[in-house]
N, C-alpha and C. Protein backbone atom coordinates (compact mmCIF):
# COMPACT_ATOMS: atom_id res chain seq x y z
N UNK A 1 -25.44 -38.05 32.60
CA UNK A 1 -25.95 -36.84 33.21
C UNK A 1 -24.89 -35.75 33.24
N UNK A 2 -23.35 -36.20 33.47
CA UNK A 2 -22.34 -35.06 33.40
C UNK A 2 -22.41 -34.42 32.48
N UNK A 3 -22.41 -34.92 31.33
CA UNK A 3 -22.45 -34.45 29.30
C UNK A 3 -23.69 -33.70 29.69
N UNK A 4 -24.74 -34.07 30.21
CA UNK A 4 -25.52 -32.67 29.57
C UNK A 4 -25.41 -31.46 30.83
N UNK A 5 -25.02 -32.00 31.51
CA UNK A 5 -24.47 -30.21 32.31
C UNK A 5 -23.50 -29.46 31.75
N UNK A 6 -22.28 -30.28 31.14
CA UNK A 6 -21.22 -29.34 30.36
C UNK A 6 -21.58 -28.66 29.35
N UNK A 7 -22.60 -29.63 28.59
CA UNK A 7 -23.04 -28.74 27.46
C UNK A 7 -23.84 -27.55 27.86
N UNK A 8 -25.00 -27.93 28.89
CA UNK A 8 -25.49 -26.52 29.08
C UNK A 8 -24.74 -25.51 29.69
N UNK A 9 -23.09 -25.92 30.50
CA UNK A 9 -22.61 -24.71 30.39
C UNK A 9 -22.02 -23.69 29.37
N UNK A 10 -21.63 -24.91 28.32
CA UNK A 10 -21.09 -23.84 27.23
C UNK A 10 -21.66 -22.99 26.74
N UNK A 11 -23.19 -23.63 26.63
CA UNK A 11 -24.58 -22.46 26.03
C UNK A 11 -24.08 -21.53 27.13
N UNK A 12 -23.83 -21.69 28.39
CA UNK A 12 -24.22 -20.19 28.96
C UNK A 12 -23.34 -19.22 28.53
N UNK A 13 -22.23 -19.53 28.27
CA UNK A 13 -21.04 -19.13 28.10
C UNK A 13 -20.93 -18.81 27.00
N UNK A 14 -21.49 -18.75 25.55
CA UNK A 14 -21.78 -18.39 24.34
C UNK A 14 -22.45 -17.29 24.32
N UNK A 15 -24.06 -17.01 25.14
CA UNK A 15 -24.93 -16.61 25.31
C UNK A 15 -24.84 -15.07 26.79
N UNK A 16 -23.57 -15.46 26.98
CA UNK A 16 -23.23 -14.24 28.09
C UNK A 16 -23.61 -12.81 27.75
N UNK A 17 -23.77 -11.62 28.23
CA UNK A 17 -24.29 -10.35 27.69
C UNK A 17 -23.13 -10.17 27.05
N UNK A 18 -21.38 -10.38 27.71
CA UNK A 18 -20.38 -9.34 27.06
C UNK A 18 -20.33 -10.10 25.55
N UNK A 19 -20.68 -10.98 25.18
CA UNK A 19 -21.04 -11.94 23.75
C UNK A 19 -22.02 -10.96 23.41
N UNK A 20 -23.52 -10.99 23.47
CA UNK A 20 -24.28 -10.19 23.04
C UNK A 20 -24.24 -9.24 22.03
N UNK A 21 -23.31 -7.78 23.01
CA UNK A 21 -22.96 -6.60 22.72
C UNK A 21 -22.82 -7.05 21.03
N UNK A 22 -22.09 -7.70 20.51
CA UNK A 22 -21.68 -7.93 19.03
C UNK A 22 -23.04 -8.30 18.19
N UNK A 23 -23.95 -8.37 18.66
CA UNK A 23 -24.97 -9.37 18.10
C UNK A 23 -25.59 -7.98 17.03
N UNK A 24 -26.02 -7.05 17.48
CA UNK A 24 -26.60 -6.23 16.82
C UNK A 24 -25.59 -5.75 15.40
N UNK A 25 -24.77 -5.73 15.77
CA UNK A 25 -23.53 -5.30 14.67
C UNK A 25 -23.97 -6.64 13.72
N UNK A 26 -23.58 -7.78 14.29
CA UNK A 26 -23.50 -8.90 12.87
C UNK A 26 -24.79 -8.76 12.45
N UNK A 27 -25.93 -8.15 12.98
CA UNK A 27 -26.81 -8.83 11.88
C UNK A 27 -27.57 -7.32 11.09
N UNK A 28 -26.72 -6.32 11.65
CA UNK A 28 -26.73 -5.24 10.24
C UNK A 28 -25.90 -5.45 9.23
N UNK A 29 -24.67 -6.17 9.77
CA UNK A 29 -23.77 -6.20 8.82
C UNK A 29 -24.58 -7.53 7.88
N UNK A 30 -25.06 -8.35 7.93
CA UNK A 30 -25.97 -9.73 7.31
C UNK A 30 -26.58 -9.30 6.36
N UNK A 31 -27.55 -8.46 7.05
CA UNK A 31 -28.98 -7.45 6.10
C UNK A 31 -28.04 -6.18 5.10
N UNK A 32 -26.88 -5.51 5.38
CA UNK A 32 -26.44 -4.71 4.35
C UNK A 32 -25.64 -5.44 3.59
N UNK A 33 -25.17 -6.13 3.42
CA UNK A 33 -24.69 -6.57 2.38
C UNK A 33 -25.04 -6.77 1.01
N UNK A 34 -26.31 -7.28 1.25
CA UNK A 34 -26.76 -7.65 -0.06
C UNK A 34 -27.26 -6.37 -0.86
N UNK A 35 -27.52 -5.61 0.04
CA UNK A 35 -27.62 -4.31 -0.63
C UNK A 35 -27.07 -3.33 -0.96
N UNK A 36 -25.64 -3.49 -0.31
CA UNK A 36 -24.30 -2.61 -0.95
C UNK A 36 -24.40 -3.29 -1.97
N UNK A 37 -24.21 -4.69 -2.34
CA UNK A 37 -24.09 -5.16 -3.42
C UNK A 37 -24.94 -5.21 -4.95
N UNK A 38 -26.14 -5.13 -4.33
CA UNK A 38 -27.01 -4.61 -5.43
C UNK A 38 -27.69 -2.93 -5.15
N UNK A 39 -26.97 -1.84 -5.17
CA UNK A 39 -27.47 -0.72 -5.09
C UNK A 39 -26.80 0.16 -6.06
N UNK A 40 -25.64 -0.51 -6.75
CA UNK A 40 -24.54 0.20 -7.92
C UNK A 40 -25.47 -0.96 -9.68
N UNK A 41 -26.50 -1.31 -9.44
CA UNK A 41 -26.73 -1.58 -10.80
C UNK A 41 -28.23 -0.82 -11.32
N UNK A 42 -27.93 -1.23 -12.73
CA UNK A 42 -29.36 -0.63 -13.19
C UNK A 42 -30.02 -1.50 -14.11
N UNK A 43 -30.91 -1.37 -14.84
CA UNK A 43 -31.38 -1.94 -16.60
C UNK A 43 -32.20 -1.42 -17.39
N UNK A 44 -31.55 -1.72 -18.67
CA UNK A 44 -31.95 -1.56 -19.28
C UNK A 44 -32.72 -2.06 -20.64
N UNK A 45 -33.79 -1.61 -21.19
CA UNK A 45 -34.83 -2.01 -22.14
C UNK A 45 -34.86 -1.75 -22.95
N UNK A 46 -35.73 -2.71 -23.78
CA UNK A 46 -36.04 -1.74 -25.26
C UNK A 46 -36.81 -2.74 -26.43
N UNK A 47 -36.76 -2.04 -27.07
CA UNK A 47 -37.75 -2.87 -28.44
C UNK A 47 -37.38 -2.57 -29.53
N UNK A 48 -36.80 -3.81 -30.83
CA UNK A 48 -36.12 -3.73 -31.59
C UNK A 48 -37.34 -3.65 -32.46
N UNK A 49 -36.95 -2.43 -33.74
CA UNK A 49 -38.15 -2.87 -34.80
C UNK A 49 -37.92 -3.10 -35.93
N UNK A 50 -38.27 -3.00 -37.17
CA UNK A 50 -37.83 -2.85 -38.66
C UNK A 50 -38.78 -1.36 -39.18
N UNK A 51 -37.97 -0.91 -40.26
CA UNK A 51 -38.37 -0.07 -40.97
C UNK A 51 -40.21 0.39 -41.00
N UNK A 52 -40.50 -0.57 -41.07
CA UNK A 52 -42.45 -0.34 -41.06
C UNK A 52 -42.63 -0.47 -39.85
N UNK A 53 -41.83 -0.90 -38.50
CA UNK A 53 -42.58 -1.10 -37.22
C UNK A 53 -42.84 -2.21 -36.85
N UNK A 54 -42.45 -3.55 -37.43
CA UNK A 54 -42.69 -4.73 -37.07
C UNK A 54 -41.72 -5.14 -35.82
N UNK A 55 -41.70 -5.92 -35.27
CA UNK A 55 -41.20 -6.41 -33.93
C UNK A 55 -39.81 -7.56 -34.69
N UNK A 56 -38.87 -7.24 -34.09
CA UNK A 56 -37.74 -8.07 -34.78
C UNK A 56 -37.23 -8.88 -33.71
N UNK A 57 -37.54 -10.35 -33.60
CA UNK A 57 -37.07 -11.71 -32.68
C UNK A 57 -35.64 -11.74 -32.97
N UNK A 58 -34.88 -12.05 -32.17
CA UNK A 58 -33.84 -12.57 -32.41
C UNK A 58 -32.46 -11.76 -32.79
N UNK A 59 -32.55 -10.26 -32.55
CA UNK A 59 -31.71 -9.66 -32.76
C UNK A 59 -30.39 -9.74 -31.49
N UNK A 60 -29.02 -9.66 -31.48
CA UNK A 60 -28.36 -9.35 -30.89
C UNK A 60 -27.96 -8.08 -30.26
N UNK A 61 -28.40 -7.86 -29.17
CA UNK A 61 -28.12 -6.33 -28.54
C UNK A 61 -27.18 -6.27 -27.69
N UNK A 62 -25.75 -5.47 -28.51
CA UNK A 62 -24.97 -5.85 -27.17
C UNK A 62 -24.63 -4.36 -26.71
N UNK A 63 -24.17 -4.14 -25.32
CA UNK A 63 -23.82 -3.63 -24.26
C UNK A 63 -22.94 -3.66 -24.03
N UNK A 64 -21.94 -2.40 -24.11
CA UNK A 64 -20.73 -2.50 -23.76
C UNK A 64 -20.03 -0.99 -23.20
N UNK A 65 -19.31 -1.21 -22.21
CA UNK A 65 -18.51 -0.44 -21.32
C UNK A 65 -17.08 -0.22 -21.68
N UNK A 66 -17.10 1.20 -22.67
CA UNK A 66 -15.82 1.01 -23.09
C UNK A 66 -14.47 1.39 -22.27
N UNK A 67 -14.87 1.97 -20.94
CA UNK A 67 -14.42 2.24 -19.95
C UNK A 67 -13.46 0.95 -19.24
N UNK A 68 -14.39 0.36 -19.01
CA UNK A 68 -14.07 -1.08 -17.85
C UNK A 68 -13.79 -2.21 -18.96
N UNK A 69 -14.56 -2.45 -20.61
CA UNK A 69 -14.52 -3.30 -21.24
C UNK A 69 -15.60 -4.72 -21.16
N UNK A 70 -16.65 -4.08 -20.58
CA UNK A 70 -17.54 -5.29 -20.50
C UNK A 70 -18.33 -4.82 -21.35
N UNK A 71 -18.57 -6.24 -21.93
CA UNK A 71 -19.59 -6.42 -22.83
C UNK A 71 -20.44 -7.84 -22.67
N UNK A 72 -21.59 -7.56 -22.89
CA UNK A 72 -22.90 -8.44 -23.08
C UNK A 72 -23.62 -8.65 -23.87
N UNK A 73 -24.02 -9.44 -24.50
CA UNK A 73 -25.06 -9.70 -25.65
C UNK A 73 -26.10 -10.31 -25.49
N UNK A 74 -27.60 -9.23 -25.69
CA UNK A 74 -28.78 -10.12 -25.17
C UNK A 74 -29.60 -10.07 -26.67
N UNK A 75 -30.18 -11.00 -26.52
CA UNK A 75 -30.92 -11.33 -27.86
C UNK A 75 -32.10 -10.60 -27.39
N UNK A 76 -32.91 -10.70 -28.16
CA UNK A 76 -34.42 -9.64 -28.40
C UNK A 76 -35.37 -11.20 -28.64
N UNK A 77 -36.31 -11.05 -27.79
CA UNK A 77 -37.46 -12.38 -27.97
C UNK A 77 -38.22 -12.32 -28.84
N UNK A 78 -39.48 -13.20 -29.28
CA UNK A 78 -40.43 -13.10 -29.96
C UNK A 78 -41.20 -12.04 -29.96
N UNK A 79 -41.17 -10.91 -29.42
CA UNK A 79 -41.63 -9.95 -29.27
C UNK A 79 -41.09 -9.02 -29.28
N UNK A 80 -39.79 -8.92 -30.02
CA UNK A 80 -38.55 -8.05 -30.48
C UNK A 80 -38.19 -7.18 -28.94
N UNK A 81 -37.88 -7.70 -27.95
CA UNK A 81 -37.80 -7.02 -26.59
C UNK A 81 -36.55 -7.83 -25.68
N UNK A 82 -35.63 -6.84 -25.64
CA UNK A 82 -34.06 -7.69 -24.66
C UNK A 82 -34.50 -6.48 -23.40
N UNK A 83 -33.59 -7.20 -22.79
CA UNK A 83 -33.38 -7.02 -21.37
C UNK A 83 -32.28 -6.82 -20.87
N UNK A 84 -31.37 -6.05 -20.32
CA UNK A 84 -30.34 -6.20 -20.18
C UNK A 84 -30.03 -5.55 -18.57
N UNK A 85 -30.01 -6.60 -17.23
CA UNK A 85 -30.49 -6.64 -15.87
C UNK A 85 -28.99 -6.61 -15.39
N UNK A 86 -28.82 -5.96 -14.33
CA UNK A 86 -28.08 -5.44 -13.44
C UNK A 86 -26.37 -4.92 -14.17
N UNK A 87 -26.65 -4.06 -15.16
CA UNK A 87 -26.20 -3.35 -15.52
C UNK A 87 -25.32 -2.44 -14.40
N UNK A 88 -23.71 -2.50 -13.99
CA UNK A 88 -23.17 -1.23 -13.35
C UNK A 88 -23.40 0.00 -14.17
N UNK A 89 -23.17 1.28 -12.96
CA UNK A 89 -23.40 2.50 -13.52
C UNK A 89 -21.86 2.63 -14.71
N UNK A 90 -22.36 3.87 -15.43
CA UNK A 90 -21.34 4.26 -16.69
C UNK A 90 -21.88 4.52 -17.51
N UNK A 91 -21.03 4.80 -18.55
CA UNK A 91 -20.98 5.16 -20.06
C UNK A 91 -21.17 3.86 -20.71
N UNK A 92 -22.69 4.03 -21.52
CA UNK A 92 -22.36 2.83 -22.77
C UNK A 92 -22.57 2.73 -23.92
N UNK A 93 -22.08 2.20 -24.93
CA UNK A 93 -22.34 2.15 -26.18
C UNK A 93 -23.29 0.46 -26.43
N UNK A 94 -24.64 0.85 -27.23
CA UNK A 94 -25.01 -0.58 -27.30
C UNK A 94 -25.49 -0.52 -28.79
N UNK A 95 -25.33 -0.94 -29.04
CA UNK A 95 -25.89 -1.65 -30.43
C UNK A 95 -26.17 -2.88 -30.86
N UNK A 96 -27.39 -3.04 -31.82
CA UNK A 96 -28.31 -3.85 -32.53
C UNK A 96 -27.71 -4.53 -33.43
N UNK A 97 -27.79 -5.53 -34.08
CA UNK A 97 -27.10 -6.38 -35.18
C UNK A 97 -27.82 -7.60 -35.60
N UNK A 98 -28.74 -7.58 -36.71
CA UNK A 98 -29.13 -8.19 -37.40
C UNK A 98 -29.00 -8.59 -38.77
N UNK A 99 -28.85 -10.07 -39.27
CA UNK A 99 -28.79 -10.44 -40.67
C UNK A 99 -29.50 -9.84 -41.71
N UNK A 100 -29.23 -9.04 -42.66
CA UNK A 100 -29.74 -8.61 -43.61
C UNK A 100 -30.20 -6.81 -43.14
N UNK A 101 -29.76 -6.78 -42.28
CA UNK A 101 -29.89 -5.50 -41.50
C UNK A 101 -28.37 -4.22 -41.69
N UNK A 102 -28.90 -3.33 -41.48
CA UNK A 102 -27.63 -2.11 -40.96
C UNK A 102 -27.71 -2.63 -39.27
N UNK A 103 -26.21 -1.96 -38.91
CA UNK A 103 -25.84 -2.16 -37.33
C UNK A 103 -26.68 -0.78 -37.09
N UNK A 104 -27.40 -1.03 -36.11
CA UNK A 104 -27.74 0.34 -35.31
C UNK A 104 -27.42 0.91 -33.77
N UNK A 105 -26.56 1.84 -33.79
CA UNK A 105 -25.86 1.70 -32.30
C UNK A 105 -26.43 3.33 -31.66
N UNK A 106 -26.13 2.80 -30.35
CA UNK A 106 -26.18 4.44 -29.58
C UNK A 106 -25.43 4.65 -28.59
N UNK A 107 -24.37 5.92 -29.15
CA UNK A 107 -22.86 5.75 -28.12
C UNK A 107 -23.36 6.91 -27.05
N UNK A 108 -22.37 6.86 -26.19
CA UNK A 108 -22.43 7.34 -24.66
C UNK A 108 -24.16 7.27 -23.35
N UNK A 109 -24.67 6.08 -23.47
CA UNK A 109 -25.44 6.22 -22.77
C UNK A 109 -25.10 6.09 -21.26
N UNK A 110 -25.97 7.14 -20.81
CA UNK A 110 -25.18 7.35 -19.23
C UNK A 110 -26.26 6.35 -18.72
N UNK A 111 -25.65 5.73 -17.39
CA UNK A 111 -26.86 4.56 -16.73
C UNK A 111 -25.56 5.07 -15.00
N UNK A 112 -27.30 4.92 -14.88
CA UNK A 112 -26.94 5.89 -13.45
C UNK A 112 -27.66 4.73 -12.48
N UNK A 113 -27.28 4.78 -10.91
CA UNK A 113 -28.00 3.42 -9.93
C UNK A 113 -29.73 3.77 -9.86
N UNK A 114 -30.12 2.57 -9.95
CA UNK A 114 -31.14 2.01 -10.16
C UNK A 114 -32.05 2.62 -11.16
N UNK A 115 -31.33 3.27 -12.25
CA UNK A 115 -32.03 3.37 -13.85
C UNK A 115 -32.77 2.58 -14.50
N UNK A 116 -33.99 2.25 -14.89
CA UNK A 116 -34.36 1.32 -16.06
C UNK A 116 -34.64 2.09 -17.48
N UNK A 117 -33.58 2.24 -17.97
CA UNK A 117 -33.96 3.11 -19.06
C UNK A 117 -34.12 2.33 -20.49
N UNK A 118 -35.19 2.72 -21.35
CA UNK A 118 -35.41 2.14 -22.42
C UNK A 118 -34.60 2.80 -23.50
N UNK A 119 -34.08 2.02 -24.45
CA UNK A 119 -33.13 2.40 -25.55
C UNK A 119 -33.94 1.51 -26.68
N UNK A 120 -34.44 2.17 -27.45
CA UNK A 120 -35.06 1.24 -28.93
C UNK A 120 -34.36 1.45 -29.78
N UNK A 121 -34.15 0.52 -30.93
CA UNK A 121 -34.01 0.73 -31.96
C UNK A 121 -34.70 0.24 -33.24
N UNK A 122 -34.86 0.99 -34.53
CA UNK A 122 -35.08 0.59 -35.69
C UNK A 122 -34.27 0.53 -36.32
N UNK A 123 -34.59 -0.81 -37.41
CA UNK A 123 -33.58 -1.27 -37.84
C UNK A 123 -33.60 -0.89 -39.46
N UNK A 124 -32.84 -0.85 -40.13
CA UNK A 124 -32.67 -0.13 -41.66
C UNK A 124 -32.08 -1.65 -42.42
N UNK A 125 -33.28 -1.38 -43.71
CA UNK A 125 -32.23 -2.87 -44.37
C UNK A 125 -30.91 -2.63 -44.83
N UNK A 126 -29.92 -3.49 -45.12
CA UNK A 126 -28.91 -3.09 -45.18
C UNK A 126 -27.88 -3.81 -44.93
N UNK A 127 -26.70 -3.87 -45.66
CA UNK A 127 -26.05 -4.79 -44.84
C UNK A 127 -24.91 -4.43 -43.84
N UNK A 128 -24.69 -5.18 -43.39
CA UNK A 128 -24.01 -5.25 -41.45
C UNK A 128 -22.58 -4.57 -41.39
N UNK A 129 -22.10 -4.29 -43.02
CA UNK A 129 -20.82 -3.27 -42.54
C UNK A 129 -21.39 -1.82 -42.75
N UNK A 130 -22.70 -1.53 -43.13
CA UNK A 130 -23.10 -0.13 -43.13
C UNK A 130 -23.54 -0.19 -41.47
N UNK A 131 -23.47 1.23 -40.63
CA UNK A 131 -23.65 1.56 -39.13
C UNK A 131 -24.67 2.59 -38.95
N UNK A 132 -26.19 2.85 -38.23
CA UNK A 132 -26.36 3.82 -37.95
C UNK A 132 -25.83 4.19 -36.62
N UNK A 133 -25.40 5.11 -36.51
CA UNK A 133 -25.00 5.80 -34.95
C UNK A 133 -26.35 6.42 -34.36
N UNK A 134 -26.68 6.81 -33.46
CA UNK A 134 -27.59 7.97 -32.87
C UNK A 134 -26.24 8.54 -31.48
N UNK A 135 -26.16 9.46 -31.36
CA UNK A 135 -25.35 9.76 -30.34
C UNK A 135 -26.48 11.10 -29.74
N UNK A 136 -25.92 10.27 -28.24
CA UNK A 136 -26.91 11.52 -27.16
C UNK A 136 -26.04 12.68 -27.14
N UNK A 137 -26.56 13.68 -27.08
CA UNK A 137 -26.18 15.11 -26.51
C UNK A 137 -26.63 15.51 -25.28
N UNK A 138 -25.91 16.08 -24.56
CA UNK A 138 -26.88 16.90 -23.46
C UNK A 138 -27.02 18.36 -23.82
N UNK A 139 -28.50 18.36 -23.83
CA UNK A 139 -28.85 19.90 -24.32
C UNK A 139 -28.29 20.88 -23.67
N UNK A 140 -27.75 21.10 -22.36
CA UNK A 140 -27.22 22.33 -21.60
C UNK A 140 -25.53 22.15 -22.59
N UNK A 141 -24.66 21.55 -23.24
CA UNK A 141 -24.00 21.99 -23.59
C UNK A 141 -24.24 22.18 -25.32
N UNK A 142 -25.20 21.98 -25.52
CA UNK A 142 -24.94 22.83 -26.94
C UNK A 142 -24.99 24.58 -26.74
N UNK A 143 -24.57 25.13 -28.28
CA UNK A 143 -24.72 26.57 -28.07
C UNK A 143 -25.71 26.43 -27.75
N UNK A 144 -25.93 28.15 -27.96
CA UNK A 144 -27.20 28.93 -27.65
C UNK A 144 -27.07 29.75 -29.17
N UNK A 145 -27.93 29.91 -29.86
CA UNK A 145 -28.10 30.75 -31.20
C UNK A 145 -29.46 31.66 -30.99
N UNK A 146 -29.17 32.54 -31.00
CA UNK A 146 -30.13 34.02 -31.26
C UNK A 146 -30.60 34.74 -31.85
N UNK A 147 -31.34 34.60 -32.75
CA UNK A 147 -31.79 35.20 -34.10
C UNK A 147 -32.09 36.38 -33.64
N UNK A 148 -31.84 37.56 -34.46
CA UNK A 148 -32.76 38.65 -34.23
C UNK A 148 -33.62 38.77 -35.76
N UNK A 149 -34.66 39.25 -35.81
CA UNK A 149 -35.21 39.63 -36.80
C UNK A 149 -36.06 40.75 -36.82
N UNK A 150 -35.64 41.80 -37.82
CA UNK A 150 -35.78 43.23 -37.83
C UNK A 150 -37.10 43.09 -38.71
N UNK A 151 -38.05 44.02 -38.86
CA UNK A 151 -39.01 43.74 -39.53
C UNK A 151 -39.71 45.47 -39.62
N UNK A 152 -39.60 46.29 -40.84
CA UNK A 152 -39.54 47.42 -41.38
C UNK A 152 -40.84 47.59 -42.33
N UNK A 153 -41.68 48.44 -41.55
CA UNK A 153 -42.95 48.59 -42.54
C UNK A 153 -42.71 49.58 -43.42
N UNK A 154 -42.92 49.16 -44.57
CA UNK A 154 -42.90 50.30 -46.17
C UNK A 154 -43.65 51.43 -45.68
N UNK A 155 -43.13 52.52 -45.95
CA UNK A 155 -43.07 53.83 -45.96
C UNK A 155 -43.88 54.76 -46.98
């Protein structure tokens, strides 16, 4: 009978209000975590094809951060379609690589938090030391060009 009075004093003594006060803190801090932790990624998609539009299985699509140096390689399924899931934000270069294929890449893609952005490619026959590039631009920094055109009716 002594043992279970000590124990129920320690409960009280765990369970005191000036204990309490902390309680609300730990269990925001519990619930944010996991979401600081997943709120800096993104992904990205896409669909590999061939020249006529057919769906290409099995291609290697890799992903890479030439910044930080990560790189990933996701294959493309039976339905010529990779995935490439919790992607950090940055700059990336990814490109396609298939046997009997040209490499097809696309440098500086920006991936911003919680992006799912699709990136396709078609693929060119060819072989694997020829490269297509596509490189993004952002339209606000190209020029600006202004044609004028004068136009003079005969007299």
């Amino acid at each position: 009978m002594q043992v279970a009075v000590s124990k129920h004093r320690v409960a009280e003594g765990i369970f005191r209000s000036r204990n309490l006060k902390y309680l609300p803190f730990l269990f925001l801090l519990l619930f944010l975590m996991p979401a600081v932790s997943f709120a800096q990624n993104a992904t990205i998609v896409g669909t590999v094809t061939d020249s006529s539009g057919a769906v290409m299985p099995n291609v290697n699509v890799t992903v890479t951060n030439p910044a930080t140096g990560w790189t990933r390689t996701f294959p493309t399924n039976d339905a010529g379609q990779y995935v490439a899931a919790d992607v950090q934000i940055g700059h990336y270069n990814i490109k396609a690589e298939a046997s009997g294929f040209k490499v097809s890449e696309q440098k500086d893609v920006n991936v911003q938090v919680g992006d799912r952005l699709r990136i396709d490619f078609q693929m060119t026959v060819g072989t694997s030391s020829e490269t297509v590039t596509v490189e993004l631009v952002d339209a606000s920094q190209l020029p600006l060009f202004v044609t004028t055109v004068t136009c003079q009716r005969p007299s």
